[in-house]
PDB file of N, CA and C in Angstrom:
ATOM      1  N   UNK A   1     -31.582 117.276 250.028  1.00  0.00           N
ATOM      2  CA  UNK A   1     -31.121 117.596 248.701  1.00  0.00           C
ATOM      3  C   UNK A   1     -30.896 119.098 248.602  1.00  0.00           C
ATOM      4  N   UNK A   2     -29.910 119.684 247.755  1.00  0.00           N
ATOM      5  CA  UNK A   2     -29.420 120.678 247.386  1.00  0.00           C
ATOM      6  C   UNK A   2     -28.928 120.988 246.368  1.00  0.00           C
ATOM      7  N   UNK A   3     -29.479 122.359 245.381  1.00  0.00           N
ATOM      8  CA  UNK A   3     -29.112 122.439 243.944  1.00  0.00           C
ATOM      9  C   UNK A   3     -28.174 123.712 244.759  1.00  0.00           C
ATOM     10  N   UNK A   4     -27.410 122.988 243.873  1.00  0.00           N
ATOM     11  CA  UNK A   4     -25.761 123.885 243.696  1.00  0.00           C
ATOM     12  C   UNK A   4     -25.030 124.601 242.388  1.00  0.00           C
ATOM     13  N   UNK A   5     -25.610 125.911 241.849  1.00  0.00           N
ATOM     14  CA  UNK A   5     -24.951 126.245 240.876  1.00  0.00           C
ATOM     15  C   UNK A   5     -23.679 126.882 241.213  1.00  0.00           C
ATOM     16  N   UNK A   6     -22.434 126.468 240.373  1.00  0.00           N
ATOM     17  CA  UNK A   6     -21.084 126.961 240.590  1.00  0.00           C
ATOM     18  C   UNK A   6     -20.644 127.503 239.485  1.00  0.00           C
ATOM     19  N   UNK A   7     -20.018 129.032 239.454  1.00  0.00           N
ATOM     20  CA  UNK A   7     -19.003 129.519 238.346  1.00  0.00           C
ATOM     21  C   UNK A   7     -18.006 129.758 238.799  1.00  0.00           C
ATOM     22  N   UNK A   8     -17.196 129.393 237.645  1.00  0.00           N
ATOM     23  CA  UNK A   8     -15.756 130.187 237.273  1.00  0.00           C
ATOM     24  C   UNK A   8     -15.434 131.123 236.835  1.00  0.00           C
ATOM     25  N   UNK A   9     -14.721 132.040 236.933  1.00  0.00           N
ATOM     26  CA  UNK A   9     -14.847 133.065 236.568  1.00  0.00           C
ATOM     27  C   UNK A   9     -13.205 133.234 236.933  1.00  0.00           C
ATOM     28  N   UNK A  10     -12.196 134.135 235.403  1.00  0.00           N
ATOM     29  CA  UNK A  10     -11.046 133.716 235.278  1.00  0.00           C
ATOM     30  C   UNK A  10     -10.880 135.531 234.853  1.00  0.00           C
ATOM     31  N   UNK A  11      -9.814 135.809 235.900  1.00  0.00           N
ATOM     32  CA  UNK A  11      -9.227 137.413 236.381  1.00  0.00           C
ATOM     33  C   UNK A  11      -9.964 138.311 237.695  1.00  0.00           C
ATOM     34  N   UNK A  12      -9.403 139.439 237.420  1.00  0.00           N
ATOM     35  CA  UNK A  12      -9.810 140.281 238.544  1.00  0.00           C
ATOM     36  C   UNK A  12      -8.777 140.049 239.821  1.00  0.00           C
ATOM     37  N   UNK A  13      -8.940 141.044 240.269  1.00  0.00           N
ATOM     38  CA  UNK A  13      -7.778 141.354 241.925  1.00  0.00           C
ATOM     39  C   UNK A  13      -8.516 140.818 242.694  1.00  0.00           C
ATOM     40  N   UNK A  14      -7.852 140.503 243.571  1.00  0.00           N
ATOM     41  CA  UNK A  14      -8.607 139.617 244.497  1.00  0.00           C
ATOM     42  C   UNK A  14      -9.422 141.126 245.504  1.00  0.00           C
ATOM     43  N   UNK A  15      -9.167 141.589 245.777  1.00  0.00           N
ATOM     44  CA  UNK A  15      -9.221 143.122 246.315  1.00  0.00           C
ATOM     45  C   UNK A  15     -11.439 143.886 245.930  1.00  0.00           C
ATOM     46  N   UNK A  16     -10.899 143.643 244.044  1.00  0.00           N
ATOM     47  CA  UNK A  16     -12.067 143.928 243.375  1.00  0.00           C
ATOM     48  C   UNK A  16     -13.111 142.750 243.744  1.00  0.00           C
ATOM     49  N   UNK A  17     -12.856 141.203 243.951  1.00  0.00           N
ATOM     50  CA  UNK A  17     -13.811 140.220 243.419  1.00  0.00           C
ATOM     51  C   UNK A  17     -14.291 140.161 244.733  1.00  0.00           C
ATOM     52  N   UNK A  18     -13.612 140.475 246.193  1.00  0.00           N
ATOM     53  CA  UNK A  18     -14.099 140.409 246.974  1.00  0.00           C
ATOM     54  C   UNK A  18     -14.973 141.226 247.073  1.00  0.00           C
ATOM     55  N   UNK A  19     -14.814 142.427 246.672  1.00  0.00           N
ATOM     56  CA  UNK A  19     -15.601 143.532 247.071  1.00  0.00           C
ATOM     57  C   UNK A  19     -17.150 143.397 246.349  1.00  0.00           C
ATOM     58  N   UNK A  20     -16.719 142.637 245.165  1.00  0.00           N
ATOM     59  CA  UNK A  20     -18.258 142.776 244.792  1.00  0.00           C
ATOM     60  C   UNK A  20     -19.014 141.530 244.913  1.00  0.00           C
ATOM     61  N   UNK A  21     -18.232 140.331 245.300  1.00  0.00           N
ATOM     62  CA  UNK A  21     -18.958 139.304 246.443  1.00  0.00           C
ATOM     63  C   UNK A  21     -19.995 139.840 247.568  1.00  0.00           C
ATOM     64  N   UNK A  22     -18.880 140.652 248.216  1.00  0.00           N
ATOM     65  CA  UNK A  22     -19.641 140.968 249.070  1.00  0.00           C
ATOM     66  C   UNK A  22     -21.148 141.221 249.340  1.00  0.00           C
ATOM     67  N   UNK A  23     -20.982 142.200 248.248  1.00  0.00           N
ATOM     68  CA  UNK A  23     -22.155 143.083 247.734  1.00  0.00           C
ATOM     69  C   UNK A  23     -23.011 142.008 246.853  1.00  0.00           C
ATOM     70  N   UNK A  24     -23.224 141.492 246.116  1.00  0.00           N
ATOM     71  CA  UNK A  24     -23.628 140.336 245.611  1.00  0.00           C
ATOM     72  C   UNK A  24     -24.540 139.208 246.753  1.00  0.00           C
ATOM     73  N   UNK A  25     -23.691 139.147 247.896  1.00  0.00           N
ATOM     74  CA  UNK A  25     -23.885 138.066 249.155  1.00  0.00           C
ATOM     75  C   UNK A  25     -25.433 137.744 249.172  1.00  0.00           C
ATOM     76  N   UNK A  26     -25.740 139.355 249.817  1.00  0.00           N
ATOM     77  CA  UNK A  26     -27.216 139.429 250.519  1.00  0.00           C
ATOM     78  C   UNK A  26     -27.979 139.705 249.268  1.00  0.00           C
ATOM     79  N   UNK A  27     -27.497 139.504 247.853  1.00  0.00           N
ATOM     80  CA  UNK A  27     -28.546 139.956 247.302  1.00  0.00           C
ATOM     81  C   UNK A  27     -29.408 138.160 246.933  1.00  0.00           C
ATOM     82  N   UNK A  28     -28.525 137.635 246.932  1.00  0.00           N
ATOM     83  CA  UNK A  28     -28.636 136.295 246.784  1.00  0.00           C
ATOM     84  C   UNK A  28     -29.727 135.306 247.750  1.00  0.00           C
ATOM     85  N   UNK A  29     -29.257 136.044 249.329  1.00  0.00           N
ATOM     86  CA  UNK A  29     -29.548 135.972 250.814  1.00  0.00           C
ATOM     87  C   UNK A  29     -31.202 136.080 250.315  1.00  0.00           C
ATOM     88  N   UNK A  30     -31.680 136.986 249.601  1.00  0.00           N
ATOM     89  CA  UNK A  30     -32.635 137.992 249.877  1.00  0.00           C
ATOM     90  C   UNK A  30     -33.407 136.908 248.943  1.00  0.00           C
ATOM     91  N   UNK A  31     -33.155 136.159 247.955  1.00  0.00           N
ATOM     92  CA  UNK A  31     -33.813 135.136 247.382  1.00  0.00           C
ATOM     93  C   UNK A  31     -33.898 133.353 247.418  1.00  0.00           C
ATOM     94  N   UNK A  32     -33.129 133.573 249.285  1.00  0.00           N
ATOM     95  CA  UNK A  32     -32.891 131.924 249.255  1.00  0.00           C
ATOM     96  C   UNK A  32     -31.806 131.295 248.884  1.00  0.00           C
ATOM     97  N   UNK A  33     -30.653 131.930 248.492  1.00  0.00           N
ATOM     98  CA  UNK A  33     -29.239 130.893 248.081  1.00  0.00           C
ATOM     99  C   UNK A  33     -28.416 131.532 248.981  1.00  0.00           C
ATOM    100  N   UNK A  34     -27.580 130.816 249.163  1.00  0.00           N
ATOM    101  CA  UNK A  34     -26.116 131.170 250.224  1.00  0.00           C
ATOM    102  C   UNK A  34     -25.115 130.776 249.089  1.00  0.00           C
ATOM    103  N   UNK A  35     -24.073 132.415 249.209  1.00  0.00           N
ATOM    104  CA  UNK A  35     -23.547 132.513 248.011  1.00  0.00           C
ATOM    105  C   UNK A  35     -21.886 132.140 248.600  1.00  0.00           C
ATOM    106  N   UNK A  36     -20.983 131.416 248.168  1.00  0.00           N
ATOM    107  CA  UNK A  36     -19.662 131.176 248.863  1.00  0.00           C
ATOM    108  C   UNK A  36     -19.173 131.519 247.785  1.00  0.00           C
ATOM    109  N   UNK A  37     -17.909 132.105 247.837  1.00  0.00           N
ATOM    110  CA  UNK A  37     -16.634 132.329 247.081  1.00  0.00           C
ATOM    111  C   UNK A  37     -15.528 131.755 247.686  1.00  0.00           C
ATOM    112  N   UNK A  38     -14.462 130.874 246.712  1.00  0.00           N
ATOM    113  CA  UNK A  38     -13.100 130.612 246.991  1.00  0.00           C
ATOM    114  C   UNK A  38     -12.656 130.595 245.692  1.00  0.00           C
ATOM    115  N   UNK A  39     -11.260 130.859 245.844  1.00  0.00           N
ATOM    116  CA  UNK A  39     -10.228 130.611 244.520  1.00  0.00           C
ATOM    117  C   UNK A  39      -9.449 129.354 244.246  1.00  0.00           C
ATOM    118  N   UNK A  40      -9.706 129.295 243.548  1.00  0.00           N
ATOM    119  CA  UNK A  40      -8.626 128.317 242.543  1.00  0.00           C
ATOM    120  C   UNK A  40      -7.239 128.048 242.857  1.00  0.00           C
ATOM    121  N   UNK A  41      -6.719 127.391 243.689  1.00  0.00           N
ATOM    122  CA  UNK A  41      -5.404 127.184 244.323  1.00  0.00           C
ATOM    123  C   UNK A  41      -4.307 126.148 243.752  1.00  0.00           C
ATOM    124  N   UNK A  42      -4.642 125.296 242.986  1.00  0.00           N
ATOM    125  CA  UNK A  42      -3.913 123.951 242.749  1.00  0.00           C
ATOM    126  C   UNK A  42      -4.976 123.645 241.256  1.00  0.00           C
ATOM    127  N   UNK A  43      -4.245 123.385 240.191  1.00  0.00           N
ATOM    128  CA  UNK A  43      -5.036 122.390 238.986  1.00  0.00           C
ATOM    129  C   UNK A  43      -5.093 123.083 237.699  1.00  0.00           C
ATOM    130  N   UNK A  44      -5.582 123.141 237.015  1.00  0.00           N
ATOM    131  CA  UNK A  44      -5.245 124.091 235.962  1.00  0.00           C
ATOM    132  C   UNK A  44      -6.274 125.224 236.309  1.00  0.00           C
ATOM    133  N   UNK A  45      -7.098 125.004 236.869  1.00  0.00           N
ATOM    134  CA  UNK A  45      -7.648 126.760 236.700  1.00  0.00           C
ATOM    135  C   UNK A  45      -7.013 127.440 238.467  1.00  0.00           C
ATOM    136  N   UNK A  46      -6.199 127.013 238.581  1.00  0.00           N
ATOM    137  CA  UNK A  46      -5.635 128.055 239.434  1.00  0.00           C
ATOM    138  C   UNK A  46      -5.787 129.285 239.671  1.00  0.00           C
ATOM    139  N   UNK A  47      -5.768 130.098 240.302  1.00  0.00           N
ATOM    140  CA  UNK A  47      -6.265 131.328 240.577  1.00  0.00           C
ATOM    141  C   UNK A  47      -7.354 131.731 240.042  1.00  0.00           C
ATOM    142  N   UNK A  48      -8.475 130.935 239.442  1.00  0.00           N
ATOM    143  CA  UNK A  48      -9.404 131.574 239.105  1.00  0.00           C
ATOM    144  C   UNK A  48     -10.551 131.211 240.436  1.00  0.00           C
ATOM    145  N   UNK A  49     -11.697 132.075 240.336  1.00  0.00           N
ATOM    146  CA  UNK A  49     -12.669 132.291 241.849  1.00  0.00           C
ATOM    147  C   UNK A  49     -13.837 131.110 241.306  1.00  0.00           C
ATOM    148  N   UNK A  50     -14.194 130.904 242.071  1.00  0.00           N
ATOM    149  CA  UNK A  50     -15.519 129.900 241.965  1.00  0.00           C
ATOM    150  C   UNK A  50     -16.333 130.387 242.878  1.00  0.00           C
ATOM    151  N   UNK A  51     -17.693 130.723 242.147  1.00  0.00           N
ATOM    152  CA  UNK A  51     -18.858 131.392 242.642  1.00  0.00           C
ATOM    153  C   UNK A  51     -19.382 130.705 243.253  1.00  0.00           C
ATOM    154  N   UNK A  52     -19.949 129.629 244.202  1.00  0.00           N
ATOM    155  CA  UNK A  52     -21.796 128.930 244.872  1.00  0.00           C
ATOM    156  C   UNK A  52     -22.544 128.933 245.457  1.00  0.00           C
ATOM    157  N   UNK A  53     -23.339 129.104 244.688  1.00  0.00           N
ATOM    158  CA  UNK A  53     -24.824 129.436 245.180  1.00  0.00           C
ATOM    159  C   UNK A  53     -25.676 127.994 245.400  1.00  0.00           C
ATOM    160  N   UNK A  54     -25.776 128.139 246.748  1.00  0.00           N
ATOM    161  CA  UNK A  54     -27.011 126.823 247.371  1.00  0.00           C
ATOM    162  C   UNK A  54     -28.065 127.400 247.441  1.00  0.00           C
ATOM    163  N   UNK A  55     -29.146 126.526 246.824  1.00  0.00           N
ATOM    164  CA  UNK A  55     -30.547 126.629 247.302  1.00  0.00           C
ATOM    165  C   UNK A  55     -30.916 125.135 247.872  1.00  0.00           C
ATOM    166  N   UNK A  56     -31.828 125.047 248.299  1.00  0.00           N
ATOM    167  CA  UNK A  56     -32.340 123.848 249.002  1.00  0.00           C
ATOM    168  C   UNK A  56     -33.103 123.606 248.334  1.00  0.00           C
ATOM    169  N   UNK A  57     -33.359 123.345 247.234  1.00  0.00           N
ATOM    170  CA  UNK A  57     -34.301 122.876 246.417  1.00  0.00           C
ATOM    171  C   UNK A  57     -34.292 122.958 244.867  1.00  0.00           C
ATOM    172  N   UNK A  58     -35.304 122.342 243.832  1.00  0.00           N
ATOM    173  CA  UNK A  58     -35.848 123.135 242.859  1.00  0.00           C
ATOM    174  C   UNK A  58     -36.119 124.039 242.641  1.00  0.00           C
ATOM    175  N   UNK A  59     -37.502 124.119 243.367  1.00  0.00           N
ATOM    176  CA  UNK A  59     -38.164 125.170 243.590  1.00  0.00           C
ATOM    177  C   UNK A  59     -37.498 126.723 243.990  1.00  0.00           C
ATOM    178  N   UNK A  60     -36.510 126.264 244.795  1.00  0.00           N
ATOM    179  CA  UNK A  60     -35.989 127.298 245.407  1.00  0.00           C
ATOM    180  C   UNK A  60     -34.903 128.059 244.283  1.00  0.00           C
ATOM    181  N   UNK A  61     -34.392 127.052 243.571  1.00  0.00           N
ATOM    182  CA  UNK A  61     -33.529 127.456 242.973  1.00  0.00           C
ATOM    183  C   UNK A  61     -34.157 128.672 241.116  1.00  0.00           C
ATOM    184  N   UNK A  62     -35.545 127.617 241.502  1.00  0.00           N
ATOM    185  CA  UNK A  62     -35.910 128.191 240.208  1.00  0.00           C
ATOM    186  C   UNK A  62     -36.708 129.776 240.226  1.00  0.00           C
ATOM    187  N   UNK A  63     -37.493 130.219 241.125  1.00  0.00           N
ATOM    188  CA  UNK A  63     -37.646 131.474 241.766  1.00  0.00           C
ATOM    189  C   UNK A  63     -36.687 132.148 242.150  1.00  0.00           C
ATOM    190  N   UNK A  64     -35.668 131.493 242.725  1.00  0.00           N
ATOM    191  CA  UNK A  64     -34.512 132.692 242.825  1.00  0.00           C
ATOM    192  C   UNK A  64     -34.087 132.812 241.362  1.00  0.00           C
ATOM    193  N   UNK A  65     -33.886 132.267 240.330  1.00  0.00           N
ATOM    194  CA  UNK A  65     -33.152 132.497 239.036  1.00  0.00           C
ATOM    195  C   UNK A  65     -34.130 133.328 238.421  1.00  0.00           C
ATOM    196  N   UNK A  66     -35.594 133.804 238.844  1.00  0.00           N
ATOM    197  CA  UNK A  66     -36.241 134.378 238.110  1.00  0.00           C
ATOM    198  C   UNK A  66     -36.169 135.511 238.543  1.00  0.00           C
ATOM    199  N   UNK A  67     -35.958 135.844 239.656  1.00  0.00           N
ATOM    200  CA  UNK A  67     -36.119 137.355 240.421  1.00  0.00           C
ATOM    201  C   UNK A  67     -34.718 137.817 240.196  1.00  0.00           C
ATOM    202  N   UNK A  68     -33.533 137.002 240.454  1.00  0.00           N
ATOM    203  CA  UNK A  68     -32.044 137.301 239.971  1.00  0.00           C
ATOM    204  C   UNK A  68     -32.365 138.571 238.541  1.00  0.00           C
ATOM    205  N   UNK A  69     -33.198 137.453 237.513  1.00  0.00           N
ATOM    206  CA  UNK A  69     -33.519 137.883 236.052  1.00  0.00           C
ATOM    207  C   UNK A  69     -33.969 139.728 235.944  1.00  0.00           C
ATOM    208  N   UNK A  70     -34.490 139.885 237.280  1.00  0.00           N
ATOM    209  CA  UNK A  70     -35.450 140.999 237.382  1.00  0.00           C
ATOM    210  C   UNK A  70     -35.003 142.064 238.430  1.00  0.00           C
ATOM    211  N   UNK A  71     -33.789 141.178 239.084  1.00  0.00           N
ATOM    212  CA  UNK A  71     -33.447 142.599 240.352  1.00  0.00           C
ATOM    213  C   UNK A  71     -31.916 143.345 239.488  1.00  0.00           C
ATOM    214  N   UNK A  72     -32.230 144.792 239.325  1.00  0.00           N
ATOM    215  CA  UNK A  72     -31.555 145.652 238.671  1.00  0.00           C
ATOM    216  C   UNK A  72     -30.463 145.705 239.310  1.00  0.00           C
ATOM    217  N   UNK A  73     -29.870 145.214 240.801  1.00  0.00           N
ATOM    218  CA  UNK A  73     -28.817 145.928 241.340  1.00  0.00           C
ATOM    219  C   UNK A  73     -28.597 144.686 241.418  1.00  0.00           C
ATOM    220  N   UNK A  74     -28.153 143.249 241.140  1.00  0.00           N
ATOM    221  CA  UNK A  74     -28.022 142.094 240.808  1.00  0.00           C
ATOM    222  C   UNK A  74     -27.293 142.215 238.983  1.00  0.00           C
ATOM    223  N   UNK A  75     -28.072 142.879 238.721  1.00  0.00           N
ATOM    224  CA  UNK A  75     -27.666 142.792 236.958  1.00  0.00           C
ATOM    225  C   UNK A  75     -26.928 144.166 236.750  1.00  0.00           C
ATOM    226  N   UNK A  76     -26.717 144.826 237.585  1.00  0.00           N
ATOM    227  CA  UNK A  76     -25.452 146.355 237.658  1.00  0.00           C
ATOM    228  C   UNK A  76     -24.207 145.389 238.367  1.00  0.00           C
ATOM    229  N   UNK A  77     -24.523 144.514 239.235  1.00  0.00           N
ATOM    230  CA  UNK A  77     -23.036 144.151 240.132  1.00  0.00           C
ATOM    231  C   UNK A  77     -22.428 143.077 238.929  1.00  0.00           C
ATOM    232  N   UNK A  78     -23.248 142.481 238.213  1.00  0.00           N
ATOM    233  CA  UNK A  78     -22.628 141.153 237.263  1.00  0.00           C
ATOM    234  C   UNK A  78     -21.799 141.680 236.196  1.00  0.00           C
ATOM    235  N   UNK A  79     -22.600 143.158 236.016  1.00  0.00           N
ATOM    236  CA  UNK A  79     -22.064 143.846 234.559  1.00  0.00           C
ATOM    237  C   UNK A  79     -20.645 144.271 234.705  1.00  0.00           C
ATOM    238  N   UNK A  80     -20.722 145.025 236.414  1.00  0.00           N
ATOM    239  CA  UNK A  80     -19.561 145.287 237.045  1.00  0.00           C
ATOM    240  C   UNK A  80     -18.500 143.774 236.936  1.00  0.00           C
ATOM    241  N   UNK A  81     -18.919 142.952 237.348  1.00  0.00           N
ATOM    242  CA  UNK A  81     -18.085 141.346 237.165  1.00  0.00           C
ATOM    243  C   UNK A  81     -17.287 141.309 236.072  1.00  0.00           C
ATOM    244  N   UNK A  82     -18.058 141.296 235.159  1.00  0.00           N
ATOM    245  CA  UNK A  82     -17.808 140.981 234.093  1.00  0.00           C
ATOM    246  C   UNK A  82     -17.108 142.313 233.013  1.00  0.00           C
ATOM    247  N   UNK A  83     -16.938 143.465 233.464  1.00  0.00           N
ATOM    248  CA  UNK A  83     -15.313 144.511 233.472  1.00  0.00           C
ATOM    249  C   UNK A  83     -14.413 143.773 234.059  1.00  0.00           C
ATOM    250  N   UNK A  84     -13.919 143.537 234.936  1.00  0.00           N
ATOM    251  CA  UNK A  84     -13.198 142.540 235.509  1.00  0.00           C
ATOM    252  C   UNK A  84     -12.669 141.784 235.813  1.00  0.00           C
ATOM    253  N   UNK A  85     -13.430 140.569 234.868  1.00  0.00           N
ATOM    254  CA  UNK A  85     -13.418 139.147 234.584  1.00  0.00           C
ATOM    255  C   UNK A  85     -14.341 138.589 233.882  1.00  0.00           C
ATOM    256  N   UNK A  86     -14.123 137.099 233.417  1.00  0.00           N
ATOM    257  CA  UNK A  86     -14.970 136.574 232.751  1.00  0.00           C
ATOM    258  C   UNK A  86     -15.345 134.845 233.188  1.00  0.00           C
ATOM    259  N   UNK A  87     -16.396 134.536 232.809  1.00  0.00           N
ATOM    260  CA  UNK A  87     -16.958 133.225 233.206  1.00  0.00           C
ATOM    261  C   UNK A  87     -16.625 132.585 232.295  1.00  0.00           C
ATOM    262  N   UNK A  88     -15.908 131.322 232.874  1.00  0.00           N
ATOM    263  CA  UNK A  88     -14.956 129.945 231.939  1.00  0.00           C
ATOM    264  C   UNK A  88     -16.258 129.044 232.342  1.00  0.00           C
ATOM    265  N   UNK A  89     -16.796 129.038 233.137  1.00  0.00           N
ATOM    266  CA  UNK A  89     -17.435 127.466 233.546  1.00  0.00           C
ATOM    267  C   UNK A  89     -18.862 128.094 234.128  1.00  0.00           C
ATOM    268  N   UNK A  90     -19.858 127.535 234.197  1.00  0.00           N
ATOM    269  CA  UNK A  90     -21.095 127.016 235.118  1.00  0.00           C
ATOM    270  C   UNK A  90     -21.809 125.659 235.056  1.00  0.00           C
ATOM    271  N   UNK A  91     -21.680 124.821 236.134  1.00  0.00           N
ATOM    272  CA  UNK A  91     -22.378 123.669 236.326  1.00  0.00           C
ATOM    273  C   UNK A  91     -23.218 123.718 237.698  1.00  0.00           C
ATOM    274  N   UNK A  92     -24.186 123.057 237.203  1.00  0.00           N
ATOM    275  CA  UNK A  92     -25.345 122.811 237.943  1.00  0.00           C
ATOM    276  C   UNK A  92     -25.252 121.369 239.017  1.00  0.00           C
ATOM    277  N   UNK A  93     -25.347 121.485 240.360  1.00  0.00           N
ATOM    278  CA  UNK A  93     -25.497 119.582 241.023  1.00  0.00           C
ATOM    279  C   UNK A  93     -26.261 119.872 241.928  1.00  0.00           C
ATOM    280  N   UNK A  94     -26.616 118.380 242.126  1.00  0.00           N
ATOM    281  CA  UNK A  94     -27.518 118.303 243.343  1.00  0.00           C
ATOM    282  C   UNK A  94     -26.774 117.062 243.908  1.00  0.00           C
ATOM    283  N   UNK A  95     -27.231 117.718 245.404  1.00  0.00           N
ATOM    284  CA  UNK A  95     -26.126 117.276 246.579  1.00  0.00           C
ATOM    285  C   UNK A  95     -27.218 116.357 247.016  1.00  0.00           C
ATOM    286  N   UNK A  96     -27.066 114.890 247.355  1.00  0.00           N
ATOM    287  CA  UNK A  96     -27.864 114.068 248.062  1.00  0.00           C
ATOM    288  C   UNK A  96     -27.609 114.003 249.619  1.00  0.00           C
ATOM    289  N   UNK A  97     -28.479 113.997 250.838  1.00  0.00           N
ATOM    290  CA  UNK A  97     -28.048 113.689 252.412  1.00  0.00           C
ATOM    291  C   UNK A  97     -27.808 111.827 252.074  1.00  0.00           C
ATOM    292  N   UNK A  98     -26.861 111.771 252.549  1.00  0.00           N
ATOM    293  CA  UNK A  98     -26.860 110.168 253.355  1.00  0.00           C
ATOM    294  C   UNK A  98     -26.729 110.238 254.835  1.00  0.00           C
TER     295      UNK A  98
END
């Protein structure tokens, strides 16, 4: 099992969103989620980026959302985001193994 939070997030150069992915990546790394970015290619939100973050767990997911809450250079890169662009969507899933 795997909790999967995903955003949308609608503008920004592709140039800028990478750059602060980047930077974003390991901060994520550093609390247990593996953070992927792709864009929006086909459907109505076209060109907009979709954020996801995997954790392997509850648990995992819920300690990382608390330290996220508390790491300052996590909440400087979002603020930066969000000059930039803005969040249309976040949903939460959990991925079952078969």
């Amino acid at each position: 099992m795997a909790v999967i939070s995903t955003a949308r997030w609608n503008g920004g150069s592709r140039e800028a969103v990478l750059a602060l992915a980047k930077k974003v990546k390991p901060i994520h790394a550093k609390y247990g989620g593996n953070l992927r970015l792709a864009q929006v290619h086909t459907g109505p939100h076209a060109g907009q980026w979709q954020f996801e973050i995997t954790y392997p767990n509850w648990e995992a997911h819920a300690k990382a959302t608390d330290a996220l809450a508390n790491d300052a250079e996590h909440r400087k890169l979002r603020h930066e985001m969000s000059g930039i662009s803005h969040m249309d969507d976040r949903v939460i899933v959990v991925s079952y193994d078969l």
